[in-house]
PDB file of N, CA and C in Angstrom:
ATOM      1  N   UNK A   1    -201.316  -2.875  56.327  1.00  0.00           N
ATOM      2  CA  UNK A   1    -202.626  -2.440  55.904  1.00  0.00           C
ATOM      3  C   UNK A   1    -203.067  -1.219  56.709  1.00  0.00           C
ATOM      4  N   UNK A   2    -202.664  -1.094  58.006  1.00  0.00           N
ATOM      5  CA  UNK A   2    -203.242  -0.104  58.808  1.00  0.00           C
ATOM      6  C   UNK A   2    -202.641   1.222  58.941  1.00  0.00           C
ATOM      7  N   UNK A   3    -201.047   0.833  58.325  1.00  0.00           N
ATOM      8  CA  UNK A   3    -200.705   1.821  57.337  1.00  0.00           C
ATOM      9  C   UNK A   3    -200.593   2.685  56.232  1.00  0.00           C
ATOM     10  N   UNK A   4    -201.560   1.825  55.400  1.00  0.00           N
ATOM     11  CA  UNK A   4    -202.002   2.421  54.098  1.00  0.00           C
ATOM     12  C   UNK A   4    -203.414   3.382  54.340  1.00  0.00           C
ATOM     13  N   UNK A   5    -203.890   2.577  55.751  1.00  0.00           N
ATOM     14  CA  UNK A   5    -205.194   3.205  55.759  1.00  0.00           C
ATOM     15  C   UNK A   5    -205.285   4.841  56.483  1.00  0.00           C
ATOM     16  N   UNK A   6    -204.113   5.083  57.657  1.00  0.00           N
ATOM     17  CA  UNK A   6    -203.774   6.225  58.262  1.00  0.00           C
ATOM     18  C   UNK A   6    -202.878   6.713  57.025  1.00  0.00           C
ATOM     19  N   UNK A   7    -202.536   6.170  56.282  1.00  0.00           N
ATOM     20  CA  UNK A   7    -201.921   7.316  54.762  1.00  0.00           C
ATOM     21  C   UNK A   7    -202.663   8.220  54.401  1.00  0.00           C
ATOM     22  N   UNK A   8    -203.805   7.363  53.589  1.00  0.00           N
ATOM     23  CA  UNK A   8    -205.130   8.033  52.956  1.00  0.00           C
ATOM     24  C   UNK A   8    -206.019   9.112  53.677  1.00  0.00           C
ATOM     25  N   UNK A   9    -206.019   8.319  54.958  1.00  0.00           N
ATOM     26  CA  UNK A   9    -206.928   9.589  56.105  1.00  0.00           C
ATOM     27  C   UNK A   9    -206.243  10.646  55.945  1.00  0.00           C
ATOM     28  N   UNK A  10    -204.845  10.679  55.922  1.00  0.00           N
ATOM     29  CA  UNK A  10    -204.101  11.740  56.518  1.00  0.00           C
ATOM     30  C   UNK A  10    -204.237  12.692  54.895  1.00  0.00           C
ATOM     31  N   UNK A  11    -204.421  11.767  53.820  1.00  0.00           N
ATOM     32  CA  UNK A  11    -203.904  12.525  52.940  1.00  0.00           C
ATOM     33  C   UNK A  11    -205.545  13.210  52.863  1.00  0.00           C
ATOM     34  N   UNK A  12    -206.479  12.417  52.972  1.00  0.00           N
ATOM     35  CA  UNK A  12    -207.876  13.353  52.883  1.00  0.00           C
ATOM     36  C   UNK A  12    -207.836  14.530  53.573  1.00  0.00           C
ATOM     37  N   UNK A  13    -207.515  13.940  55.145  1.00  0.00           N
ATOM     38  CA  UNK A  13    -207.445  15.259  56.074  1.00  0.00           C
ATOM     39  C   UNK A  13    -206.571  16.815  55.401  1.00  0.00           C
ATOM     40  N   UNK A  14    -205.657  16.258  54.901  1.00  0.00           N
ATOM     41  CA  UNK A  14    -204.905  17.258  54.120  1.00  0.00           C
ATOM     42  C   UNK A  14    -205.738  18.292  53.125  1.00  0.00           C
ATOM     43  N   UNK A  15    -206.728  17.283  52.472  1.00  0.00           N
ATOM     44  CA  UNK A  15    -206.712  17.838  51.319  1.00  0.00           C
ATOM     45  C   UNK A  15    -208.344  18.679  51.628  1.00  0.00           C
ATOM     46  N   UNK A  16    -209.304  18.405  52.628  1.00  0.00           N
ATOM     47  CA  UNK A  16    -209.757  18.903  53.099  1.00  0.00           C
ATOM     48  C   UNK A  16    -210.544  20.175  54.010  1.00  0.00           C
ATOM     49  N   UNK A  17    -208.972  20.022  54.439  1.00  0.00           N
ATOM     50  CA  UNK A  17    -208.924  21.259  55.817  1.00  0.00           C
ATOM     51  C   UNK A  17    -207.492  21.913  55.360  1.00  0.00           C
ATOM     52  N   UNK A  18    -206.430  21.731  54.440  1.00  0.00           N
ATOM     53  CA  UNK A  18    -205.551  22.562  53.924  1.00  0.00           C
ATOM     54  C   UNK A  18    -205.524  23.477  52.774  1.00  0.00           C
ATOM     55  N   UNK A  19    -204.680  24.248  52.767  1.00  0.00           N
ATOM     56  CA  UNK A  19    -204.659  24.951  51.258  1.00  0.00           C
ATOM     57  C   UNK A  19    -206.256  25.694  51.185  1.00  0.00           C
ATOM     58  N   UNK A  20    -205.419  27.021  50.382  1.00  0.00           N
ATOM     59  CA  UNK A  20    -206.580  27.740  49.907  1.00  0.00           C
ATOM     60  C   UNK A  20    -208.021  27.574  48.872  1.00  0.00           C
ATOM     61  N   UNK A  21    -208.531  28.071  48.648  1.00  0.00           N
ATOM     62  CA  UNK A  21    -209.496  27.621  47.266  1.00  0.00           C
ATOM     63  C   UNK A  21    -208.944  28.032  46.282  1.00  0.00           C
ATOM     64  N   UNK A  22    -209.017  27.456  45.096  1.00  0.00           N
ATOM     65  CA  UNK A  22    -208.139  27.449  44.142  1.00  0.00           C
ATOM     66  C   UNK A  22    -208.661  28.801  43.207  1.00  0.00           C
ATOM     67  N   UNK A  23    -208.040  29.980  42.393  1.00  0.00           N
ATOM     68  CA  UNK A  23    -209.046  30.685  41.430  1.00  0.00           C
ATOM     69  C   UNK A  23    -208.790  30.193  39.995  1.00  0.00           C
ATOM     70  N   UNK A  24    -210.028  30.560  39.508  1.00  0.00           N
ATOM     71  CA  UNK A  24    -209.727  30.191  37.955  1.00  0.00           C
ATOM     72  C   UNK A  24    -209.567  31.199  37.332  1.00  0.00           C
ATOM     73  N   UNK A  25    -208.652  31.331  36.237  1.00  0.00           N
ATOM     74  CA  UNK A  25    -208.577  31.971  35.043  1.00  0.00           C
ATOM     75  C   UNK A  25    -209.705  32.739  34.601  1.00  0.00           C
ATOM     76  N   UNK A  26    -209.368  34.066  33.379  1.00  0.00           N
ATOM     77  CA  UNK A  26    -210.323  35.124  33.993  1.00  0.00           C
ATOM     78  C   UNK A  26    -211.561  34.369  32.668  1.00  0.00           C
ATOM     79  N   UNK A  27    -211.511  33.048  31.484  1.00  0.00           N
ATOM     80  CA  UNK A  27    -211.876  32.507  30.859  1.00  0.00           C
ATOM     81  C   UNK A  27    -212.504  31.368  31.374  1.00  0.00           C
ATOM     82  N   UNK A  28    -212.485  30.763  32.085  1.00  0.00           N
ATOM     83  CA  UNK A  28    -213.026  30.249  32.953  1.00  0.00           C
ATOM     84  C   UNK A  28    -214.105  30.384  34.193  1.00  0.00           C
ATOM     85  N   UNK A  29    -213.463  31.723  34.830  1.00  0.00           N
ATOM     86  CA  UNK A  29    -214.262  32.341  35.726  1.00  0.00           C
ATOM     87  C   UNK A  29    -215.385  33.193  35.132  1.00  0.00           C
ATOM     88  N   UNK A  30    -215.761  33.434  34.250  1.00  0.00           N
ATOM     89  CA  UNK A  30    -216.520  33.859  33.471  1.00  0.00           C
ATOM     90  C   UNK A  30    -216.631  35.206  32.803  1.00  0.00           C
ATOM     91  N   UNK A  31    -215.359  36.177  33.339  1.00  0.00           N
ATOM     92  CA  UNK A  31    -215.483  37.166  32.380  1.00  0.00           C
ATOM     93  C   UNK A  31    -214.935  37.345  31.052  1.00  0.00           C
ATOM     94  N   UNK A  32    -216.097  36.719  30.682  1.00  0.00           N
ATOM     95  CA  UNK A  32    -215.774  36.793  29.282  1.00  0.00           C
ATOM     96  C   UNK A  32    -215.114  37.942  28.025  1.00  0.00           C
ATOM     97  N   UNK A  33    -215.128  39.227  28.433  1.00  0.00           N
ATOM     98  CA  UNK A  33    -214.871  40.700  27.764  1.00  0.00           C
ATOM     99  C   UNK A  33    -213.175  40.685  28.441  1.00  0.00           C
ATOM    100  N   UNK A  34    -212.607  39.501  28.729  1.00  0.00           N
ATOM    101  CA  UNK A  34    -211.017  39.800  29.005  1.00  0.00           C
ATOM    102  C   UNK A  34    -210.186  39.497  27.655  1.00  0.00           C
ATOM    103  N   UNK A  35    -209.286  40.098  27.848  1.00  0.00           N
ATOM    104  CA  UNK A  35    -208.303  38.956  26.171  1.00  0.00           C
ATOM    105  C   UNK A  35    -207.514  37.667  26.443  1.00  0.00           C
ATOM    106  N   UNK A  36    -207.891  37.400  28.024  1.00  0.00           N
ATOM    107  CA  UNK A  36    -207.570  35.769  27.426  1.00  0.00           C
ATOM    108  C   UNK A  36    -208.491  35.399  27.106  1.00  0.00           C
ATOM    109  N   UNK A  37    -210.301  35.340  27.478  1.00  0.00           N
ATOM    110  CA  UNK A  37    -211.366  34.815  26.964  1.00  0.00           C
ATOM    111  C   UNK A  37    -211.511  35.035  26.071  1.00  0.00           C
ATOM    112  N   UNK A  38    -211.011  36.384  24.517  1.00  0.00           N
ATOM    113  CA  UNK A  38    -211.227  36.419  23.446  1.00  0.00           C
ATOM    114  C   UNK A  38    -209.749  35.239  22.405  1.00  0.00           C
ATOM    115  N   UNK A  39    -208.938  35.410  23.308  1.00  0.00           N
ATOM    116  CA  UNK A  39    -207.843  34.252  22.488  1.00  0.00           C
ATOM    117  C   UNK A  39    -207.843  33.009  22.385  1.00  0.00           C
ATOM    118  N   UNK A  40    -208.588  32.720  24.122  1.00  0.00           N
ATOM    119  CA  UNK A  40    -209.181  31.118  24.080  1.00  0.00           C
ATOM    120  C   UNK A  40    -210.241  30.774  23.234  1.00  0.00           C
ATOM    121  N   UNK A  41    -211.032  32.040  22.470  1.00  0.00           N
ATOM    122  CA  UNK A  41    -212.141  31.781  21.600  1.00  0.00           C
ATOM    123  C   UNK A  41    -211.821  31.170  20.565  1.00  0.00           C
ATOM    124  N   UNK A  42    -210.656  32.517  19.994  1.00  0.00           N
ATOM    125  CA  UNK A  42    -210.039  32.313  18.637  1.00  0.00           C
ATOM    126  C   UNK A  42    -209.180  31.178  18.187  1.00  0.00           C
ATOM    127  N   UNK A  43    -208.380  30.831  19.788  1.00  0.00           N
ATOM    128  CA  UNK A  43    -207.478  29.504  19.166  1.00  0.00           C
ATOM    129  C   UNK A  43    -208.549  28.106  18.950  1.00  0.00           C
ATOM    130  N   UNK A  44    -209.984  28.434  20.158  1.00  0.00           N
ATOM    131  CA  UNK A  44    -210.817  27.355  19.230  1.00  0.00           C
ATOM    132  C   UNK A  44    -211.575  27.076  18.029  1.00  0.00           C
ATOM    133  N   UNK A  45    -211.908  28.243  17.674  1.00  0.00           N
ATOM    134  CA  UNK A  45    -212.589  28.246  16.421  1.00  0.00           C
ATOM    135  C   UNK A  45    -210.988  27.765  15.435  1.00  0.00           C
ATOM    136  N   UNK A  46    -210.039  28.406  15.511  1.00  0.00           N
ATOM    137  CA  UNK A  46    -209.075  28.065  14.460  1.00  0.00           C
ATOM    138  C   UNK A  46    -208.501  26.864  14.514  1.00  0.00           C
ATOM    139  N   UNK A  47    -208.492  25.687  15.710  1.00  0.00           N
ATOM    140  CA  UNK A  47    -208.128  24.328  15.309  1.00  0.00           C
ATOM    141  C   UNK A  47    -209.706  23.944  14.851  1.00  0.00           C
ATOM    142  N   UNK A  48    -210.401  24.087  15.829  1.00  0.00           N
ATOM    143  CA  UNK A  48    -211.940  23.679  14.924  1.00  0.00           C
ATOM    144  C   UNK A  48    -211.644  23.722  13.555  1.00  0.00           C
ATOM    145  N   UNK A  49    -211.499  24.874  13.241  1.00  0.00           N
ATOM    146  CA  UNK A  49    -211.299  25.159  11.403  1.00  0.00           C
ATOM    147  C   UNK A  49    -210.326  24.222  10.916  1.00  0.00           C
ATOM    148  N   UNK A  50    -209.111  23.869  11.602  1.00  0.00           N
ATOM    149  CA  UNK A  50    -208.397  23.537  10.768  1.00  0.00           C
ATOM    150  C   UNK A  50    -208.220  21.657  10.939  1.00  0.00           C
ATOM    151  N   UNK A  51    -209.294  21.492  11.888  1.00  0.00           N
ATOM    152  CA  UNK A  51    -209.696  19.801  11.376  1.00  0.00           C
ATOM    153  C   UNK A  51    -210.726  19.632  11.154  1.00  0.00           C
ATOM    154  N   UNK A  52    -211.896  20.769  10.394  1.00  0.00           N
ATOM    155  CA  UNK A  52    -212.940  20.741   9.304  1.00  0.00           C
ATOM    156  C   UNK A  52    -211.848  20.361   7.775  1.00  0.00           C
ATOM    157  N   UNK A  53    -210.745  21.464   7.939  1.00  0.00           N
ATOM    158  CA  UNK A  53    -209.809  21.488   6.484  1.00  0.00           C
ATOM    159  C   UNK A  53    -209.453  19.776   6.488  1.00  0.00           C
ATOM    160  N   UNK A  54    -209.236  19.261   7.491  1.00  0.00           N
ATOM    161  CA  UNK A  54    -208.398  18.388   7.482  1.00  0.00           C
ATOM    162  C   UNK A  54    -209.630  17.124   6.969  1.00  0.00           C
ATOM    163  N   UNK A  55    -210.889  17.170   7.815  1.00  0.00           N
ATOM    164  CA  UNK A  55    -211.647  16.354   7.503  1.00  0.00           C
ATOM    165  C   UNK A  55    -212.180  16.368   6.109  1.00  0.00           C
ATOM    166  N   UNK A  56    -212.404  17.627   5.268  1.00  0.00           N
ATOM    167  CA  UNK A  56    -213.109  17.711   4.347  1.00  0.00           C
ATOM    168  C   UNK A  56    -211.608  17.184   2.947  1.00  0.00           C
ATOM    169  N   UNK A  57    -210.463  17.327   3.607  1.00  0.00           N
ATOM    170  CA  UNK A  57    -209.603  17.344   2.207  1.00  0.00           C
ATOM    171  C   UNK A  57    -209.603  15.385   2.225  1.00  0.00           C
ATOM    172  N   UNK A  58    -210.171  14.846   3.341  1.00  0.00           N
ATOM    173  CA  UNK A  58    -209.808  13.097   3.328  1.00  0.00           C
ATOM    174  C   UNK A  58    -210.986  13.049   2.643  1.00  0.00           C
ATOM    175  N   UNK A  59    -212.414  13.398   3.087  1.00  0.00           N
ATOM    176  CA  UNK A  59    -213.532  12.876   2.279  1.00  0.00           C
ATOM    177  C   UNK A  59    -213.435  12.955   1.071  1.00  0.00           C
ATOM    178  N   UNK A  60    -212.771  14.097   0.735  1.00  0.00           N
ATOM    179  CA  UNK A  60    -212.835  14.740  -1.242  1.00  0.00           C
ATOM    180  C   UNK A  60    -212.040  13.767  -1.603  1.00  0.00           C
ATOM    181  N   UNK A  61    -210.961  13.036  -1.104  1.00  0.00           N
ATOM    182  CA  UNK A  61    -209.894  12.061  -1.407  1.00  0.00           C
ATOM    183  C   UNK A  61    -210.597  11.012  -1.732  1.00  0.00           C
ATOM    184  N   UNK A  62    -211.694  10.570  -0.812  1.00  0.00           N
ATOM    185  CA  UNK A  62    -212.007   9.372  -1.031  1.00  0.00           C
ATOM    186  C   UNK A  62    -213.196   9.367  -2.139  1.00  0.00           C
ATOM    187  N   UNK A  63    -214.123  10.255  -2.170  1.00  0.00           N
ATOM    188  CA  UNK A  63    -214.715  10.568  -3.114  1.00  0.00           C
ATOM    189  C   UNK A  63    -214.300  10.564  -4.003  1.00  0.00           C
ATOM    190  N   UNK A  64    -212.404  11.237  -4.565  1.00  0.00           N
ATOM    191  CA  UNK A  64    -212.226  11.069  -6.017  1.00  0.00           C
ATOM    192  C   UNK A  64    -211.611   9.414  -6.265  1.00  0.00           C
ATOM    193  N   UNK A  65    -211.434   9.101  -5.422  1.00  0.00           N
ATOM    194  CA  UNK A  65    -210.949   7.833  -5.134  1.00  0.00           C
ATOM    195  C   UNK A  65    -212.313   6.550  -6.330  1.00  0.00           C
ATOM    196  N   UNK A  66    -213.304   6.466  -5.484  1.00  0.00           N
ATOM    197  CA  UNK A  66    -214.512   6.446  -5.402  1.00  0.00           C
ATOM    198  C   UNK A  66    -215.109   5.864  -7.084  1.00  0.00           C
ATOM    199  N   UNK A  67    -214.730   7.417  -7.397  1.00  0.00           N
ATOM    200  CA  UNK A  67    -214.909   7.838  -8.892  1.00  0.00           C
ATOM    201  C   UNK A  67    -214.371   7.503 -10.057  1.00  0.00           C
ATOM    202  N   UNK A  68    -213.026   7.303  -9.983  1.00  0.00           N
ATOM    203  CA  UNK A  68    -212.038   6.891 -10.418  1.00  0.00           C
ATOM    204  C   UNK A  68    -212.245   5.305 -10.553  1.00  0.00           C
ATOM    205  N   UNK A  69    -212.061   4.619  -9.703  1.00  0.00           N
ATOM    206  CA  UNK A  69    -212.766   3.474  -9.625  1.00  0.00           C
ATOM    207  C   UNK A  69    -213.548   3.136 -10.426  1.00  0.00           C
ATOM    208  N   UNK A  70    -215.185   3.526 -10.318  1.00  0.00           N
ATOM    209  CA  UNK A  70    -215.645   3.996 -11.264  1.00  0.00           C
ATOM    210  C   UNK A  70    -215.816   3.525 -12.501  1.00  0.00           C
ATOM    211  N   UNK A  71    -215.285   5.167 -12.747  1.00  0.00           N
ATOM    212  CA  UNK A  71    -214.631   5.235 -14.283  1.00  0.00           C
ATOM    213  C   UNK A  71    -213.816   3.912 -15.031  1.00  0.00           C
ATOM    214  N   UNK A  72    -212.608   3.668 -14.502  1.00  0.00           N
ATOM    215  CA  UNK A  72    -211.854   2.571 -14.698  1.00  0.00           C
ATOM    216  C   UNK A  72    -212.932   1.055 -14.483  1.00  0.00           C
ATOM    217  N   UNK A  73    -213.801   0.996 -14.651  1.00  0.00           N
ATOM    218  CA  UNK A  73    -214.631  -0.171 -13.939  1.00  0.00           C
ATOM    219  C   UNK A  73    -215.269   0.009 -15.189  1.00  0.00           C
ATOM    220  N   UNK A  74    -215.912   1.120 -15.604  1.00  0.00           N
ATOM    221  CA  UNK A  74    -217.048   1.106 -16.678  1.00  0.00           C
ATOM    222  C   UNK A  74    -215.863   0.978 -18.198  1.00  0.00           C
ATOM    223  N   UNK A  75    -214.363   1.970 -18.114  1.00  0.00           N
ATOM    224  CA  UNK A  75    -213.710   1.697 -19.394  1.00  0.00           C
ATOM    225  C   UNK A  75    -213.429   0.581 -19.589  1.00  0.00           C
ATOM    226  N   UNK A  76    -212.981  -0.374 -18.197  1.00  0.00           N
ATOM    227  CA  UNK A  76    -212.615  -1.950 -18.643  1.00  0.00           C
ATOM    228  C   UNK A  76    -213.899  -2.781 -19.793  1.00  0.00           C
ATOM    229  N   UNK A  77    -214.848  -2.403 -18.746  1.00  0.00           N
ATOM    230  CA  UNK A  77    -216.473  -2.923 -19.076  1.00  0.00           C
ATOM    231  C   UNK A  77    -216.622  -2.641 -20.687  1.00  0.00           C
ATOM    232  N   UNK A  78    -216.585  -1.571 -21.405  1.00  0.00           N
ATOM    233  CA  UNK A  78    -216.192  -1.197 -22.441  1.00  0.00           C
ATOM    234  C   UNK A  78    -215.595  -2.068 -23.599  1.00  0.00           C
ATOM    235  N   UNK A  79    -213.988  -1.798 -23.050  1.00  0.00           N
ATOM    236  CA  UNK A  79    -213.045  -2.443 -23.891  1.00  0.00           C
ATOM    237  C   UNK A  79    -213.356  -3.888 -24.222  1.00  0.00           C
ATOM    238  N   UNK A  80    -213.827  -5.018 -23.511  1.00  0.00           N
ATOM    239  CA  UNK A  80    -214.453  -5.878 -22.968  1.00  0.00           C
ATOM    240  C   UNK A  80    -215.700  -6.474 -22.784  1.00  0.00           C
ATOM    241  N   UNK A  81    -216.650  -6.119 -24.295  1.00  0.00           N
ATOM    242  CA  UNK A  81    -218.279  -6.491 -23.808  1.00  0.00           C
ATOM    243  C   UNK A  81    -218.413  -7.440 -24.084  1.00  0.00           C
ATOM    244  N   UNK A  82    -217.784  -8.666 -24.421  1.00  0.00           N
ATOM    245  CA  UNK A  82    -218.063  -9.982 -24.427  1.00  0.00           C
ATOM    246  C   UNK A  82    -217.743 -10.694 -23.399  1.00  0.00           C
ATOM    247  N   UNK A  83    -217.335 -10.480 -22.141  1.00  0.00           N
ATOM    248  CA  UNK A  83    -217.217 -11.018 -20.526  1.00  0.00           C
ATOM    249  C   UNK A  83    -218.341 -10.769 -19.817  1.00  0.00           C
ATOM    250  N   UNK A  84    -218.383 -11.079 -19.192  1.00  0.00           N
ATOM    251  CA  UNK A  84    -220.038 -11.246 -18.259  1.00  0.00           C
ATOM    252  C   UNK A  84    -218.716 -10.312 -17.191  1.00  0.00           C
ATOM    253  N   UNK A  85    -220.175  -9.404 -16.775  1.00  0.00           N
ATOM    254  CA  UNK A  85    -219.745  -8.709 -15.412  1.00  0.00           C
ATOM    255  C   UNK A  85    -219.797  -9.452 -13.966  1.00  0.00           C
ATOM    256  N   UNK A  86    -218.927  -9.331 -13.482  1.00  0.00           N
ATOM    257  CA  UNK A  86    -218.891  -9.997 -12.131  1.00  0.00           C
ATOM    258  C   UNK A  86    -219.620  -8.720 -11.194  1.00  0.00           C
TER     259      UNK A  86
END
């Protein structure tokens, strides 16, 4: 146990009082007018975009889904007007 505990110290002490400060990226660091901050823009707007595509082509699915249903519900109903509707 009193080994695990001079581990951890040592590894705090390390992490503490060693090594430089880290820099960030020029998108991160905030200048924004660099071209990685204009590519990190663009690659987000374009997955953004492309799981709007993704979300909007499942809803329309289920919507025609939906409809269809439906339809087939009211032609049975139809063919069929002497059954009581459930």
């Amino acid at each position: 146990m009193k080994r695990l505990v001079l581990i951890i110290a040592a590894l705090g002490a390390f992490i503490l009082l060693g090594g430089t400060s880290a820099h960030a990226c020029a998108a991160c660091f905030g200048k924004s007018d660099s071209t990685m901050a204009r590519s990190l823009n663009a690659s987000i707007f374009t997955l953004m975009g492309v799981i709007g595509v993704v979300l909007a082509g499942a809803a329309s699915f289920f919507v025609f889904l939906a409809r269809r249903a439906s339809a087939a519900s009211r032609d049975e109903s139809q063919k069929n007007p002497s059954e009581p509707q459930v």
